[in-house]
C-alpha atoms as a PDB file:
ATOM      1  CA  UNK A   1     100.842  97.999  99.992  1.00  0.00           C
ATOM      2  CA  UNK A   2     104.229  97.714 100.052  1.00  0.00           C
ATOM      3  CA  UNK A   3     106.530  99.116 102.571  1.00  0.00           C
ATOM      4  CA  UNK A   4     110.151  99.917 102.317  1.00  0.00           C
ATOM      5  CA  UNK A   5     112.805 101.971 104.689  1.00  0.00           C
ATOM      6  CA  UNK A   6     115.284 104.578 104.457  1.00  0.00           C
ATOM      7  CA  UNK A   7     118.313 103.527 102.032  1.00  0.00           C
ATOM      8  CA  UNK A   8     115.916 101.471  99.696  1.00  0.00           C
ATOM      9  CA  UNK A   9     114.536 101.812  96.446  1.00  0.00           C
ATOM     10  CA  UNK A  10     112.449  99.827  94.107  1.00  0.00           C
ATOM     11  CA  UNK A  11     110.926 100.188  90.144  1.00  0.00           C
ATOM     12  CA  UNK A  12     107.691  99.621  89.768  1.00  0.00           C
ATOM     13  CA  UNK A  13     106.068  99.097  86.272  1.00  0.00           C
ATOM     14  CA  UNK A  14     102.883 101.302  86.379  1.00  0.00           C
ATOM     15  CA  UNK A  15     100.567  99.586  83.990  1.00  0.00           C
ATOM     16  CA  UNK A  16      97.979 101.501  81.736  1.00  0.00           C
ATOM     17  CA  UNK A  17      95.592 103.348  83.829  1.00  0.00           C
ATOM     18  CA  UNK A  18      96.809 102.203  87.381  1.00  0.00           C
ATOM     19  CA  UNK A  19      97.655 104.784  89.877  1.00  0.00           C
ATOM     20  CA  UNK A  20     100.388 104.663  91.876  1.00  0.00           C
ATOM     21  CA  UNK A  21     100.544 105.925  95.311  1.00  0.00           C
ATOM     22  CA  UNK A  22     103.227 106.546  97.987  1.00  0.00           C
ATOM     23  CA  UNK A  23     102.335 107.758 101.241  1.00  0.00           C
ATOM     24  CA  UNK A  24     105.682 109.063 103.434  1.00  0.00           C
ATOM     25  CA  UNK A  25     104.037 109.318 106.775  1.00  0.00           C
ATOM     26  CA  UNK A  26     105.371 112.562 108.937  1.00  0.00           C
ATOM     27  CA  UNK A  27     109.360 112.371 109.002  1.00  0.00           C
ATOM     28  CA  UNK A  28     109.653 110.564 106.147  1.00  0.00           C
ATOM     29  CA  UNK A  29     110.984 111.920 102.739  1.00  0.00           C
ATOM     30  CA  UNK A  30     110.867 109.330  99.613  1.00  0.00           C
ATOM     31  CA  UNK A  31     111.499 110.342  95.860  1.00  0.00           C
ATOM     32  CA  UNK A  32     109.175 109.291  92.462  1.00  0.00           C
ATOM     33  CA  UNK A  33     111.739 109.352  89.153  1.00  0.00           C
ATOM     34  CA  UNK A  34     109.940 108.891  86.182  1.00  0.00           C
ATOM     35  CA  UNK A  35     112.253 106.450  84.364  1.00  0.00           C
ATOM     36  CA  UNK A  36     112.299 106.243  80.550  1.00  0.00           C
ATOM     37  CA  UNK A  37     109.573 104.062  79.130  1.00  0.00           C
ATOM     38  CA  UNK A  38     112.844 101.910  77.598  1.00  0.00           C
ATOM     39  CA  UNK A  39     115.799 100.583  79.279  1.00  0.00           C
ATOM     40  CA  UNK A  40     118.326 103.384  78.964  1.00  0.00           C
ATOM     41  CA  UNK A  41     116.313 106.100  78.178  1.00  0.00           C
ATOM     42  CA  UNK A  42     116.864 108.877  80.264  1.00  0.00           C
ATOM     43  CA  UNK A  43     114.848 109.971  82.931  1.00  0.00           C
ATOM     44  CA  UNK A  44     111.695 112.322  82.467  1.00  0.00           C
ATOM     45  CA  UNK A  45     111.281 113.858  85.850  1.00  0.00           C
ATOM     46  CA  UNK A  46     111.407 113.723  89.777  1.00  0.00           C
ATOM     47  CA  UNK A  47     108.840 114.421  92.324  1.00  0.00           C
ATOM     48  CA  UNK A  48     110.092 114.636  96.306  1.00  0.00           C
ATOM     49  CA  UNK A  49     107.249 113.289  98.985  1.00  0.00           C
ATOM     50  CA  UNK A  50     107.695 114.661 102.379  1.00  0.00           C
ATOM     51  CA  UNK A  51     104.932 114.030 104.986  1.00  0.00           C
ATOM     52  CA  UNK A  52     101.990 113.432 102.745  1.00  0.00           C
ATOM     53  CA  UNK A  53     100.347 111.468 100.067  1.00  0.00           C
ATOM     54  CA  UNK A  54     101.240 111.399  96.574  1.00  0.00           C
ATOM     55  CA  UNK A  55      99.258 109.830  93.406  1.00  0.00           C
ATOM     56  CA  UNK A  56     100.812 109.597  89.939  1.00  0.00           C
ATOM     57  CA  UNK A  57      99.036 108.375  86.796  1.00  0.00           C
ATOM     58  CA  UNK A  58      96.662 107.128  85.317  1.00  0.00           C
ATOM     59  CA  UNK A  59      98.419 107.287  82.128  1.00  0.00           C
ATOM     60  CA  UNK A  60      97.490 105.421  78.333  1.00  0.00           C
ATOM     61  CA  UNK A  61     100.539 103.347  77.873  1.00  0.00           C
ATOM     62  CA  UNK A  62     102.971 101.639  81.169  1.00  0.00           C
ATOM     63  CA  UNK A  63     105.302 103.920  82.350  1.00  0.00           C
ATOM     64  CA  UNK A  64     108.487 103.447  84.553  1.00  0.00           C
ATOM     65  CA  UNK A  65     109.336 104.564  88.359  1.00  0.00           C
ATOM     66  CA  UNK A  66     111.470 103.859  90.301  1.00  0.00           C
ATOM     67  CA  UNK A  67     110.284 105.004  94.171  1.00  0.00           C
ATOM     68  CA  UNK A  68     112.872 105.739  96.368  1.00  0.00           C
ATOM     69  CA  UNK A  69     112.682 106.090 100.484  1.00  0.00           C
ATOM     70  CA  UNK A  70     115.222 108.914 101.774  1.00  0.00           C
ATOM     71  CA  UNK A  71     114.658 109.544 105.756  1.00  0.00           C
ATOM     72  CA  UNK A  72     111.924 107.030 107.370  1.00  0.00           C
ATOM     73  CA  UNK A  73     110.145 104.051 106.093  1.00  0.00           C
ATOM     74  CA  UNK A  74     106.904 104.530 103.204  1.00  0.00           C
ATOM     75  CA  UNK A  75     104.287 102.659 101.831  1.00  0.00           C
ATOM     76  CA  UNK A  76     103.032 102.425  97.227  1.00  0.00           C
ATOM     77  CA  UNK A  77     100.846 100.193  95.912  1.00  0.00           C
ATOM     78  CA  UNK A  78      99.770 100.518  92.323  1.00  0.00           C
ATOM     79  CA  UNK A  79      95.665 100.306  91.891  1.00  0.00           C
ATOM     80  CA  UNK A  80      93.171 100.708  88.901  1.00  0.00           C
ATOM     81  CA  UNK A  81      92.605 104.508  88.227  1.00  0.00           C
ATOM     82  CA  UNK A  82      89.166 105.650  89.948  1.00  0.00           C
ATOM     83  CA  UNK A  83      87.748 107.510  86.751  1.00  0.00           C
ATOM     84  CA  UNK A  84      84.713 109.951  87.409  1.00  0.00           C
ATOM     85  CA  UNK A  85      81.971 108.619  85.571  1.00  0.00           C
ATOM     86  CA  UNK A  86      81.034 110.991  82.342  1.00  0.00           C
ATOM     87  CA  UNK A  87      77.785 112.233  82.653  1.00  0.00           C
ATOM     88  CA  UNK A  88      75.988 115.947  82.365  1.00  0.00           C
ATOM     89  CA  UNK A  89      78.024 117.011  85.272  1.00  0.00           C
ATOM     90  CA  UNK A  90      81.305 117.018  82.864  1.00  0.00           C
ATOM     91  CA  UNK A  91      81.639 120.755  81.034  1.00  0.00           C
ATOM     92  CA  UNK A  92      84.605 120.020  79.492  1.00  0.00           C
ATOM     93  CA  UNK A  93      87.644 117.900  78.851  1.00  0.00           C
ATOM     94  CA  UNK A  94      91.659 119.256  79.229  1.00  0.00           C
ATOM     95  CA  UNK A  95      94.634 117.837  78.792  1.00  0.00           C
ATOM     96  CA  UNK A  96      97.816 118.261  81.245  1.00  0.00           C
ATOM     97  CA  UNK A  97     100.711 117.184  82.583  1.00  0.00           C
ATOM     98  CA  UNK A  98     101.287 115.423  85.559  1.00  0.00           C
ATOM     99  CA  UNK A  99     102.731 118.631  86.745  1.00  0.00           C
ATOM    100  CA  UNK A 100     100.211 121.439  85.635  1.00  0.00           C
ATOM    101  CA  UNK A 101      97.193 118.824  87.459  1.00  0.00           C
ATOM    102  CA  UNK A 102      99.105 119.236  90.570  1.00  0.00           C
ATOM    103  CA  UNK A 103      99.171 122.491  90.625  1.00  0.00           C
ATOM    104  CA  UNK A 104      95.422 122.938  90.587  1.00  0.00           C
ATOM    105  CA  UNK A 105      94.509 123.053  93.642  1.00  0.00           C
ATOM    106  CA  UNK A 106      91.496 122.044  93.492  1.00  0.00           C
ATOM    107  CA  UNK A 107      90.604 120.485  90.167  1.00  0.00           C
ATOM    108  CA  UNK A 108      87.553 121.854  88.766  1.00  0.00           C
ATOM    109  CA  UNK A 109      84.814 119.016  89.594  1.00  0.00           C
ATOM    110  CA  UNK A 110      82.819 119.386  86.365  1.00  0.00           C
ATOM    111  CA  UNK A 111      86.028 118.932  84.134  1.00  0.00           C
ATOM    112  CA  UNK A 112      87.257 115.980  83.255  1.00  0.00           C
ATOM    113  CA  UNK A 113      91.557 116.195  82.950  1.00  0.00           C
ATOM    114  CA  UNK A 114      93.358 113.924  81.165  1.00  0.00           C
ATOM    115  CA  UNK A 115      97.127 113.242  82.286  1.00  0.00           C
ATOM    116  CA  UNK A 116      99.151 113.083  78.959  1.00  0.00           C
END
């Protein structure tokens, strides 16, 4: 894991299917921008962190982000994406946003979501 204070930002490339986690312990506030998957392109979205544990991804193709501490110190490491294994238990498969799979709360355990 990597650790960075208040005032200090990094991008990280998020290869295909890695996860990438920031935990902002309590106190801290950090920011995830998804960047454009070119130099230049604009950016596709921001997600605040306050006090708890956030995973984006897995996604198909490498995506962009640059990860952003506010008030505090956090912690991100990028790691391979824990997929369930498909077996009887899956029903069904959806696909979502980042967005709509974090508002589930919680994800339905015999679906399998894929984050497009």
């Amino acid at each position: 894991m990597k650790t960075i204070s208040a005032g200090q930002h990094e991008t990280q490339n998020l290869p295909p299917y890695q996860v990438l986690t920031v935990v902002a312990p309590a106190n801290a506030v950090a920011s995830i921008t998804r960047l454009g998957d070119n130099a230049g392109d604009p950016p596709q979205g921001r997600t605040i962190v306050a006090g708890q544990t956030k995973t984006i991804g897995p996604f198909a193709v490498q995506t962009r982000h640059d990860i952003a501490c506010e008030i505090g110190w956090i912690t991100f490491d990028v790691t391979p994406a824990d997929f369930p294994a498909v077996n009887s238990d899956i029903e069904r498969m959806v696909r979502l946003t980042q967005a709509e799979y974090d508002a589930l709360s919680p994800p339905d355990a015999s679906t399998l979501y894929l984050i497009v």
